[in-house]
Protein backbone atom coordinates (compact mmCIF):
# COMPACT_ATOMS: atom_id res chain seq x y z
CA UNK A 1 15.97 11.69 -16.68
CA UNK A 2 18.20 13.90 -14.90
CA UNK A 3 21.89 13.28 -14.74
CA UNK A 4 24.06 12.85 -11.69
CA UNK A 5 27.60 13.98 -13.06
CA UNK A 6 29.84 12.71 -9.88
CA UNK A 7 28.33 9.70 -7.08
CA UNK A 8 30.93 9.36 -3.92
CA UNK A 9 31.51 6.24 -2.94
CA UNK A 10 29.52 5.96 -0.09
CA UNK A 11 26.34 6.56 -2.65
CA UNK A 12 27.84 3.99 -5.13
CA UNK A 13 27.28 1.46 -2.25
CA UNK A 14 23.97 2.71 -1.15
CA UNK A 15 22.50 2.57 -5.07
CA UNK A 16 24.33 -0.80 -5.26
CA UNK A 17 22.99 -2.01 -1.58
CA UNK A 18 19.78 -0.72 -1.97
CA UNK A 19 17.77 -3.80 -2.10
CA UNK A 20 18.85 -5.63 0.86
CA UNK A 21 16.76 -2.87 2.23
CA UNK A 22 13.48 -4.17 0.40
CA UNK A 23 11.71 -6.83 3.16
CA UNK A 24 8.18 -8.61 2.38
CA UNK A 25 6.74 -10.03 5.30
CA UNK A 26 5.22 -13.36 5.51
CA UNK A 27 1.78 -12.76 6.41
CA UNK A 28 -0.16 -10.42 8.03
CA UNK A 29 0.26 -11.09 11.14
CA UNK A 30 3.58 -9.92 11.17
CA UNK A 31 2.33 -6.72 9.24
CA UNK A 32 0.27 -5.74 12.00
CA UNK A 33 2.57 -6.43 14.96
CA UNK A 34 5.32 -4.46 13.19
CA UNK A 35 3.33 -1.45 12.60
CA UNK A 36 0.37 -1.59 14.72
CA UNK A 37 -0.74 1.62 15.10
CA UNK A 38 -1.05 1.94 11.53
CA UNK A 39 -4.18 -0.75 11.99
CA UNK A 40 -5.54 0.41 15.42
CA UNK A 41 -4.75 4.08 15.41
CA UNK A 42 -1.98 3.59 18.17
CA UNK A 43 -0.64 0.84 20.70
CA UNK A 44 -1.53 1.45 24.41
CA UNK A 45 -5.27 2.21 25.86
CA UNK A 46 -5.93 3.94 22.40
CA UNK A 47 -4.83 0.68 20.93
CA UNK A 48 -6.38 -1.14 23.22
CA UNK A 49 -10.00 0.34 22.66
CA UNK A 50 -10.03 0.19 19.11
CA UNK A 51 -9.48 -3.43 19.27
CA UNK A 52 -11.87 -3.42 21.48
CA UNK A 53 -14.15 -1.22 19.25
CA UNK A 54 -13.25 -3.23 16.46
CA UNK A 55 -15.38 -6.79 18.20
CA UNK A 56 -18.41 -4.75 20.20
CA UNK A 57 -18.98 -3.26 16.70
CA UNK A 58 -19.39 -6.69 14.99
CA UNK A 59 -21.76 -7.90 17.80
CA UNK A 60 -23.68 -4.27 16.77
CA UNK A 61 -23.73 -5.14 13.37
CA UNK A 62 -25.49 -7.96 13.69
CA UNK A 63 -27.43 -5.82 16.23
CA UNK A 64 -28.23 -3.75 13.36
CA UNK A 65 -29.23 -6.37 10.24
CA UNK A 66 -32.73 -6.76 9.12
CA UNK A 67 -31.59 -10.41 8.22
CA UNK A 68 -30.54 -11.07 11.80
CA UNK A 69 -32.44 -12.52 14.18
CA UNK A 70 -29.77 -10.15 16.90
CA UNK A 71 -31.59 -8.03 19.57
CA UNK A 72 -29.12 -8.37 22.06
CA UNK A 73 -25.31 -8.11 22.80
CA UNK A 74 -23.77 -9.08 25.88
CA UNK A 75 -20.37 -7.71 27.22
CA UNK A 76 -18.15 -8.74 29.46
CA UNK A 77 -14.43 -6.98 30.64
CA UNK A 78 -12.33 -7.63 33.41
CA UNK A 79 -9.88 -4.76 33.44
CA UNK A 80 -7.26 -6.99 35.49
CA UNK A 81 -6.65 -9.35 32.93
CA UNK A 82 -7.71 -7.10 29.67
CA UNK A 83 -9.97 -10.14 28.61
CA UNK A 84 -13.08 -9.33 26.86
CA UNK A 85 -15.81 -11.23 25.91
CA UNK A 86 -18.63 -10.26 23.24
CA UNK A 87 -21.64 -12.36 22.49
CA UNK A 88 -24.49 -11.63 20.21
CA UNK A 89 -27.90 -13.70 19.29
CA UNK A 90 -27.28 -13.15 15.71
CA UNK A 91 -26.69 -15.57 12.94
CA UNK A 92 -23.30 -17.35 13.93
CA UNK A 93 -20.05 -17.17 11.88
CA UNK A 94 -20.49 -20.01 9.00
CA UNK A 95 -18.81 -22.97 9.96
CA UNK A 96 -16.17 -24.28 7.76
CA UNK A 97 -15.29 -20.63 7.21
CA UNK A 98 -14.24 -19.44 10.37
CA UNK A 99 -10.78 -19.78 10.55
CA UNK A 100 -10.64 -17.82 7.06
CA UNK A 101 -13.12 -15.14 8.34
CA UNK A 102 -10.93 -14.40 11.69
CA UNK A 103 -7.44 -14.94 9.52
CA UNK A 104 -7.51 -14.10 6.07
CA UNK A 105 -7.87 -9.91 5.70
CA UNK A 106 -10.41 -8.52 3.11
CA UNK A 107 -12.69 -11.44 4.19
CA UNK A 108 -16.14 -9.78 5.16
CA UNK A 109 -19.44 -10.30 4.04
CA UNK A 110 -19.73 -6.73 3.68
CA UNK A 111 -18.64 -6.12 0.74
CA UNK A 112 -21.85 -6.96 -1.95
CA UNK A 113 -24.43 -4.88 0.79
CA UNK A 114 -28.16 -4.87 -0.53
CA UNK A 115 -29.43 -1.38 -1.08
CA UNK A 116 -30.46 0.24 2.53
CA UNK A 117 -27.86 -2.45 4.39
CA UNK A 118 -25.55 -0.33 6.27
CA UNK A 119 -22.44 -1.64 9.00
CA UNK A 120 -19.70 -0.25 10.90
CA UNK A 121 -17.20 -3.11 8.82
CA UNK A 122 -16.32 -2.26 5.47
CA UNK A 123 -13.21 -4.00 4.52
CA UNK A 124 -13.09 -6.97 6.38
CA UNK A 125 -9.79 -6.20 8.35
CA UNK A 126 -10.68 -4.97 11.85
CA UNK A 127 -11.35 -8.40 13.63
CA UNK A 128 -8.60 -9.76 12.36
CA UNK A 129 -6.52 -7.14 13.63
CA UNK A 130 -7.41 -7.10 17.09
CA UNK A 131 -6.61 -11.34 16.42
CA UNK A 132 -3.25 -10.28 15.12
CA UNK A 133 -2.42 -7.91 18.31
CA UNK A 134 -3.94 -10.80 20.87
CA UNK A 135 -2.49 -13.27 23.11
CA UNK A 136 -5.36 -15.49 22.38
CA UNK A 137 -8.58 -14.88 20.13
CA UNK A 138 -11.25 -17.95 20.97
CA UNK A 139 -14.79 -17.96 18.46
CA UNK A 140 -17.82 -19.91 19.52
CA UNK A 141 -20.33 -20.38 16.46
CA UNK A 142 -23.75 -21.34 17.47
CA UNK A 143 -26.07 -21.73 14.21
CA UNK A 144 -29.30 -23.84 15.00
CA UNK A 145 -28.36 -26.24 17.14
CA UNK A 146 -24.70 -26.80 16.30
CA UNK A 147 -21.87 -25.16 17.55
CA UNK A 148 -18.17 -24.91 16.58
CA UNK A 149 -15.11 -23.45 18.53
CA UNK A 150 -11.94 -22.17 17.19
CA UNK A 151 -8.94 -20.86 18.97
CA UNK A 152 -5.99 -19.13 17.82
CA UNK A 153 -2.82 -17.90 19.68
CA UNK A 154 -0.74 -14.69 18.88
CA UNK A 155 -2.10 -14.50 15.72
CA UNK A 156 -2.54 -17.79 14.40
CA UNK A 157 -5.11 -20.38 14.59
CA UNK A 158 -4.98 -23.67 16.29
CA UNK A 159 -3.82 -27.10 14.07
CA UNK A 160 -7.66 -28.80 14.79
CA UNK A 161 -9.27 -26.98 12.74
CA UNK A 162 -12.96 -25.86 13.93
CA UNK A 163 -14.17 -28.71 16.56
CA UNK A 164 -17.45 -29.45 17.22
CA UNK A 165 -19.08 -27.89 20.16
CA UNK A 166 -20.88 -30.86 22.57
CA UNK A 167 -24.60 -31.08 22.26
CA UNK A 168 -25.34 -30.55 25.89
CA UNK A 169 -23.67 -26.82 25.29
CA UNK A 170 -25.58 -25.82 22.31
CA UNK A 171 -28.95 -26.09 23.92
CA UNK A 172 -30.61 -22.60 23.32
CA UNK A 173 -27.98 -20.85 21.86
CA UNK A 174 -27.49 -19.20 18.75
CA UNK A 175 -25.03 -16.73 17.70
CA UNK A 176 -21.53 -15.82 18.22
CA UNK A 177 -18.91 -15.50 21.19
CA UNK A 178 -15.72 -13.53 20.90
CA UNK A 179 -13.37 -13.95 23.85
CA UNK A 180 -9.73 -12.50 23.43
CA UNK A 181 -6.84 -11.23 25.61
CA UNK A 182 -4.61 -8.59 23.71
CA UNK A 183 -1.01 -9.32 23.54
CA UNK A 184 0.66 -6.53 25.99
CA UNK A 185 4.82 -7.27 24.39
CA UNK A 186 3.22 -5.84 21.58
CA UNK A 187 0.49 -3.38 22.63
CA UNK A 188 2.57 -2.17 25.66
CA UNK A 189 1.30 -1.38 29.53
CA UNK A 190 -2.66 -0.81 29.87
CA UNK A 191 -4.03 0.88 32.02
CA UNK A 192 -7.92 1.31 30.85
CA UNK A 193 -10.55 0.34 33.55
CA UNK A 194 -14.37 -1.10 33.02
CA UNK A 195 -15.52 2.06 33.48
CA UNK A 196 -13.56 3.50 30.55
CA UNK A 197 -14.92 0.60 28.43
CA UNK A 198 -18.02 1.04 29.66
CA UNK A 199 -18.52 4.67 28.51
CA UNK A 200 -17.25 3.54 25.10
CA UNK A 201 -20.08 1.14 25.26
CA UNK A 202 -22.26 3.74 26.36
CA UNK A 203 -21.28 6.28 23.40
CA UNK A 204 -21.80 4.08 20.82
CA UNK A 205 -25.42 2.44 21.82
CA UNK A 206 -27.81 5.04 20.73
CA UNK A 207 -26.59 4.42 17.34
CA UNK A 208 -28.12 1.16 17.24
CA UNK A 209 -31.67 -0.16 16.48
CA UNK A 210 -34.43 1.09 18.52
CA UNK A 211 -35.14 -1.17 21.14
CA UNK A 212 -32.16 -3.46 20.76
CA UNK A 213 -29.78 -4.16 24.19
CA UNK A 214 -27.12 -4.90 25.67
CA UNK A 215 -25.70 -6.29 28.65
CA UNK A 216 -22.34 -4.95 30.17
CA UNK A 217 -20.78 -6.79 32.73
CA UNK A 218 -17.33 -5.10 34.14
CA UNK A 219 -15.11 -6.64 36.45
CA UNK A 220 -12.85 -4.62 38.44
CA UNK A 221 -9.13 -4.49 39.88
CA UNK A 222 -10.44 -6.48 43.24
CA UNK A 223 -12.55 -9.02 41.18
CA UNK A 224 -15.69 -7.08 41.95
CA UNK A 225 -18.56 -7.44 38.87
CA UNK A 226 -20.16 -4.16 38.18
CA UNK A 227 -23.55 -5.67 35.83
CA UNK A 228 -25.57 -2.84 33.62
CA UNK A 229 -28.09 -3.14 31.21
CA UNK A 230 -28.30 -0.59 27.92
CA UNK A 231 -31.94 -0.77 26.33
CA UNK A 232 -31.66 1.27 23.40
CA UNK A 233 -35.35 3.53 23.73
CA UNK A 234 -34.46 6.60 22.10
CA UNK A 235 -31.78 6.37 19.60
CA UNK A 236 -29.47 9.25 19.21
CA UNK A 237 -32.04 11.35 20.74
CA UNK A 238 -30.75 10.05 23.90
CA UNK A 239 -27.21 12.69 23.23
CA UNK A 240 -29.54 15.68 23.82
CA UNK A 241 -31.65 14.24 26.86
CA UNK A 242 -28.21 13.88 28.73
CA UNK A 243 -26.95 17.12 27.54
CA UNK A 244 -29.99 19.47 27.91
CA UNK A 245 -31.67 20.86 30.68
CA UNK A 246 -33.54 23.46 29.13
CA UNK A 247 -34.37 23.00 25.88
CA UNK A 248 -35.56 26.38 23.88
CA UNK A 249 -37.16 24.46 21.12
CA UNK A 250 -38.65 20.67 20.46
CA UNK A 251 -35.18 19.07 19.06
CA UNK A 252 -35.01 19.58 15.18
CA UNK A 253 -34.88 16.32 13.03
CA UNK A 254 -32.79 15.81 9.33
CA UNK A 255 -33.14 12.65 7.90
CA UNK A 256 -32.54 10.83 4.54
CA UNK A 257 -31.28 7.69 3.26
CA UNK A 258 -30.85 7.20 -0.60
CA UNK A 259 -29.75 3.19 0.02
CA UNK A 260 -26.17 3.28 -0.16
CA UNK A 261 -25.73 6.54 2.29
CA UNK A 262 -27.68 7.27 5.19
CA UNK A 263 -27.80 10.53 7.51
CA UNK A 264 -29.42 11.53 10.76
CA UNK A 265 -29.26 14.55 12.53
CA UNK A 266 -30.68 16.21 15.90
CA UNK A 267 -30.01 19.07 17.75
CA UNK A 268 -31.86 21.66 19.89
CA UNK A 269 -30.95 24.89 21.79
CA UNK A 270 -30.20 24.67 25.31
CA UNK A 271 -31.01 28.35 28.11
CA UNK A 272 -30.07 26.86 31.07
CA UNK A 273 -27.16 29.04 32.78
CA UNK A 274 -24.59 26.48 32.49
CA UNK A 275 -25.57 25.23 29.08
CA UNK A 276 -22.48 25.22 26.54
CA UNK A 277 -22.05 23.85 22.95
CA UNK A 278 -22.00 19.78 23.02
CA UNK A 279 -21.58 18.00 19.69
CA UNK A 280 -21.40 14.37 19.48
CA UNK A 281 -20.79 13.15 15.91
CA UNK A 282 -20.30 9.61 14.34
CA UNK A 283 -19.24 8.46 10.78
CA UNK A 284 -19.57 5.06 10.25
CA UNK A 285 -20.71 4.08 13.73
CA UNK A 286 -17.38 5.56 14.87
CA UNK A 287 -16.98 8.53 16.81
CA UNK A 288 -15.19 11.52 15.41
CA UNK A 289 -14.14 15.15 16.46
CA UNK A 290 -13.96 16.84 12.81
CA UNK A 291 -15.08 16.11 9.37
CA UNK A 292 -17.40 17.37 6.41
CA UNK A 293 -20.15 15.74 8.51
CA UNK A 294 -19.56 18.21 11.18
């Protein structure tokens, strides 16, 4: 070990004061709300739309499971309030485990993934994060006839554990509801419209299963609903009808998937006169501008 041969003073009381310096927070909500773009990428709109991200992409991956019944995700944002509601037909959230799901990070059932099972979630964080940086964060659980609703405010859930959703308002349904309002004292001033969610929306649906929808409903600054529907026809095929108008050749396909990796690829040549290079990459359902992928 080296040797220091002379320490002034003001060192001796920095080595001596050194761990009053040395903090654990409590939980992990605080962790997130003291360094929050360190979980969503950035505070603002770019925080903003990866918590956003972060909930569409759960209704998607139920979208996207051979064991769910999903085929549709509706989506609903009202860019005067921020509040943004995500429904799916999928398979619910387990009750008597929702709470934990939505609180406790590194809970996901996406860890242990049969061979060919692929989702955007991989460690069981994201949800709760976007829970974390909310004012509220309400879950609706609808799983065969039951239903259960949880609430939680900045962070934390609600002392009533999950209560039991009345009869008359489970008729039909089954799946899950997301509604949540992100907490702007810690996010900061948003500015992000329905149309700018709605183009996220629209980026990320040809990822998903062929035929599979979803239902965006946008409410703008005046209160006005803008209502679109998203059916899924062509996969990511539908990147090169929007971006070509003359295609050279038929559109070139790569494809493999060993079970634990998966990889698709398309791309043509475009002679129009005002054609130009267009790449639109995702890893991980999540869009990217550089990687080994590219």
């Amino acid at each position: 070990m080296a040797k220091v041969t002379k320490l002034s003073s003001e060192m001796v009381d920095n080595i001596k004061n050194y761990g009053d310096e040395i903090k654990t927070l409590k939980d992990f909500v605080t962790s997130v709300r003291k360094r929050p773009g360190m979980y969503i990428g950035g505070i603002g709109d770019l925080g903003f739309k990866n918590m956003f991200r972060e909930i569409i992409q759960n209704g998607f991956d139920e979208l996207n499971k051979e064991k769910s019944p999903c085929d549709t995700v509706w989506i609903t944002f009202d860019e005067r309030t921020f509040i943004t509601v995500v429904e799916d037909n999928g398979r619910g959230i387990p009750f008597g485990r929702i709470i934990k799901i939505f609180e406790n990070e590194h809970t996901s059932s996406n860890f242990d993934k049969s061979k060919g099972e692929y989702s955007s979630g991989l460690h069981g964080v994201g949800a709760k994060v976007t829970n974390a940086l909310s004012k509220f964060f309400m879950v609706d659980s609808y799983i065969l006839g039951e239903g259960k609703h949880v609430e939680f405010n900045d962070g934390y859930p609600w002392k009533k554990g999950e209560q039991n959703i009345p009869k008359k308002d489970t008729v039909g349904k089954q799946g899950t509801r997301i509604t949540f309002q992100p907490q702007l004292s810690v996010l900061g001033d948003l500015s992000v419209t329905w149309e700018d969610m709605f183009e996220l929306v629209k980026l990320i649906a040809p990822l998903n299963k062929i035929g599979s929808t979803i239902h965006y409903i946008g409410i703008d600054s005046k209160g006005k609903s803008h209502k679109y529907d998203i059916v899924n026809n062509d996969g990511i095929l539908e990147y090169l009808i929007n971006d070509t108008t003359k295609p050279l050749i038929k559109p070139i396909h790569l494809f493999k998937d060993t079970g634990e990796m998966k990889v698709e690829i398309l791309f043509t040549y475009d002679v129009s006169e005002e054609a130009k290079s267009s790449i639109h990459a995702f890893s991980n359902f999540c869009p990217t501008l550089s990687g080994t992928h590219i």
